[in-house]
C-alpha atoms as a PDB file:
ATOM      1  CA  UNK A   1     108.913  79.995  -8.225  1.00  0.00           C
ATOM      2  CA  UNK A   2     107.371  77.168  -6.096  1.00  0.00           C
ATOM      3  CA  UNK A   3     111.007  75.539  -5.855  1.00  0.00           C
ATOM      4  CA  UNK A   4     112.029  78.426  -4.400  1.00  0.00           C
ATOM      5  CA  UNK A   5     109.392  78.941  -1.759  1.00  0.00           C
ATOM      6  CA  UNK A   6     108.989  75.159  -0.698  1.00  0.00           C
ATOM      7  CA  UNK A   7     112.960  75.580  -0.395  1.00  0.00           C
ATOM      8  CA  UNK A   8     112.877  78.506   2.077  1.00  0.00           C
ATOM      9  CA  UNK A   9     109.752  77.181   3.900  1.00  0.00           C
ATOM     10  CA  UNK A  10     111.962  73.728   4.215  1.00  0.00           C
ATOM     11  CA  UNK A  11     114.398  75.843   6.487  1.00  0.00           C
ATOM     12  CA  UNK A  12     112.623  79.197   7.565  1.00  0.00           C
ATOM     13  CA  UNK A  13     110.527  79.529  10.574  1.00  0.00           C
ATOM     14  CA  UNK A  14     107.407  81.574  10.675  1.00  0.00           C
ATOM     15  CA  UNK A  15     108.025  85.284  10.175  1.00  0.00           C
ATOM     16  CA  UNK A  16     110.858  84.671   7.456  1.00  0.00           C
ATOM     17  CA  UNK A  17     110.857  86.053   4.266  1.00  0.00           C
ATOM     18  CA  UNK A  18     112.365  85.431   0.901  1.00  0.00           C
ATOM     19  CA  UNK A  19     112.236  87.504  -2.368  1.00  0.00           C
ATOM     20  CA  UNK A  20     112.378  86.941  -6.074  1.00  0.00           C
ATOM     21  CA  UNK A  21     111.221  88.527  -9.163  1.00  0.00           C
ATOM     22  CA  UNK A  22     109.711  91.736  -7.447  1.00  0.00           C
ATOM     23  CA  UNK A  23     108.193  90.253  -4.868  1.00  0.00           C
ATOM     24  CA  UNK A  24     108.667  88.996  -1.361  1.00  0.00           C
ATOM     25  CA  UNK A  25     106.913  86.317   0.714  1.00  0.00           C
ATOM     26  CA  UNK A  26     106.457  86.666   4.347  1.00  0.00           C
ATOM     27  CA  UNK A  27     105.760  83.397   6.052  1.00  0.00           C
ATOM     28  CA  UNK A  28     102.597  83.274   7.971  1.00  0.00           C
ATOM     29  CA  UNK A  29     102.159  80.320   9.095  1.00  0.00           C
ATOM     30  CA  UNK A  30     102.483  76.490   8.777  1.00  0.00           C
ATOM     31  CA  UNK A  31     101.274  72.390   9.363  1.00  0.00           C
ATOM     32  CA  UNK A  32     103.279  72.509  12.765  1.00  0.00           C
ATOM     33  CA  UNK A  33     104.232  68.472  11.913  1.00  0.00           C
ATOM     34  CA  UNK A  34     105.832  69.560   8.466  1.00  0.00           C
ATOM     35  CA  UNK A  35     107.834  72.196  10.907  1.00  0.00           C
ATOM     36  CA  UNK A  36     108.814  70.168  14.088  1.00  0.00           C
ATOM     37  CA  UNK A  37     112.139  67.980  13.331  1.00  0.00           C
ATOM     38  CA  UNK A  38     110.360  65.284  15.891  1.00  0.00           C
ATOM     39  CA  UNK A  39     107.181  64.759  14.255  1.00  0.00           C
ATOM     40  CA  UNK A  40     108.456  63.540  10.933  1.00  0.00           C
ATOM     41  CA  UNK A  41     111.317  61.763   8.899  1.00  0.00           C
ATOM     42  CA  UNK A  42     113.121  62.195   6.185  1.00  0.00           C
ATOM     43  CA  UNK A  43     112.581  59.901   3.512  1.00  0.00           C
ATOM     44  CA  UNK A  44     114.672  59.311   0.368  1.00  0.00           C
ATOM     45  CA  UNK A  45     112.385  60.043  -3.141  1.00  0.00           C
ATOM     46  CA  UNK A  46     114.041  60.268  -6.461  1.00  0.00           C
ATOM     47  CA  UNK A  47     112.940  62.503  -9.083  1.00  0.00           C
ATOM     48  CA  UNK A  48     111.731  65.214  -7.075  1.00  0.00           C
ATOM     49  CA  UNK A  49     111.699  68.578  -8.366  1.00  0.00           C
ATOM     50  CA  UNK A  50     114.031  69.776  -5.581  1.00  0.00           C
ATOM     51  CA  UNK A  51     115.704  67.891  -3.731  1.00  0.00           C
ATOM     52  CA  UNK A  52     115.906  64.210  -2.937  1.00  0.00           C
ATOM     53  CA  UNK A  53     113.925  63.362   0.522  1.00  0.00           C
ATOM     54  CA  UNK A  54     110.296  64.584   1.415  1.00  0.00           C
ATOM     55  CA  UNK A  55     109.003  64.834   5.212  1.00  0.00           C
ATOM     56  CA  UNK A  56     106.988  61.769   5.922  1.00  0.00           C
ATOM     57  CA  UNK A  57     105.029  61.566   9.719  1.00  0.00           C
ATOM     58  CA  UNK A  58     107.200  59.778  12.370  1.00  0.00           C
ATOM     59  CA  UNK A  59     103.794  59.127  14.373  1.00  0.00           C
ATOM     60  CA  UNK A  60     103.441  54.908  13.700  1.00  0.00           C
ATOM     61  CA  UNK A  61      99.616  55.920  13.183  1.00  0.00           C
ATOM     62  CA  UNK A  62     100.411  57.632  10.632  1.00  0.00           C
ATOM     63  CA  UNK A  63     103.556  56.463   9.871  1.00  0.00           C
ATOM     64  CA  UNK A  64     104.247  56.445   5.534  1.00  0.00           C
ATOM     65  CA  UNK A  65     102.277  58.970   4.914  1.00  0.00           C
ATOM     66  CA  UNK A  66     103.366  62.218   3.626  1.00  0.00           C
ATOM     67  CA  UNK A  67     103.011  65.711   5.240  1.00  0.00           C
ATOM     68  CA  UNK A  68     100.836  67.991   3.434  1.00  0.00           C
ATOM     69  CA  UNK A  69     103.071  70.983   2.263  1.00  0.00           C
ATOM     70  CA  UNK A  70     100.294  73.924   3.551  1.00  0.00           C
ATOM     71  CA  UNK A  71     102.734  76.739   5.079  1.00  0.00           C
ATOM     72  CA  UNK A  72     100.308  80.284   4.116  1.00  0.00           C
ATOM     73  CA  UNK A  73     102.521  82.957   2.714  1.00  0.00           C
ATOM     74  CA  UNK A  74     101.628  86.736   2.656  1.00  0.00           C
ATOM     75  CA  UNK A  75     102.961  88.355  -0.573  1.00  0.00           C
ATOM     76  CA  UNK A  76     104.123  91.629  -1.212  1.00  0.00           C
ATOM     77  CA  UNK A  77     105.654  93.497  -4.283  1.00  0.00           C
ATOM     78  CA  UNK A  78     108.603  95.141  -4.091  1.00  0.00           C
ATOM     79  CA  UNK A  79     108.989  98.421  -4.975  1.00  0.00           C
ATOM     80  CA  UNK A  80     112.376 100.606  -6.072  1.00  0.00           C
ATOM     81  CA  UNK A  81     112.966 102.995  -3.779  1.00  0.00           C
ATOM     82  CA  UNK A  82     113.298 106.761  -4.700  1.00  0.00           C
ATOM     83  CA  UNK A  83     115.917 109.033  -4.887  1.00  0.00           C
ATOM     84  CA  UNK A  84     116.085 111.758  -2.603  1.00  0.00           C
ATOM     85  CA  UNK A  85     116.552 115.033  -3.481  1.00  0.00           C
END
């Protein structure tokens, strides 16, 4: 389930959703440097669990250190809809 999510919130912007087993995730919000293209680079990590880079800060003050992952998702069930009548 968390694959899934980090992969949408890798490409989504806030107000996106994404759905799976019954339920769908809205996203909130998120760290604006793990969103902004400018504020971090790509770097190249084997073994991750999806994947092969992870967002690392571009700022030289912080520079090799990785962005926290901390988008907020609101979560809803899904529900079958009825048949009318």
């Amino acid at each position: 389930m968390f694959e899934t999510l980090y992969a949408h919130d890798l490409e989504s912007q806030v107000g996106d959703t994404v759905s799976r087993d019954g339920l769908t995730f809205c996203k909130l919000f998120t760290n604006p440097s793990f969103a902004d293209p400018a504020a971090y680079v790509s770097t190249r990590f084997p073994d991750l669990n999806l994947g092969t880079t992870t967002r690392m800060y571009a700022d030289p003050q912080w520079f090799g250190y990785s962005i926290l992952w901390n988008s907020v998702y609101e979560v809803s069930e899904q529900r079958p809809e009825r048949s009318r009548r």
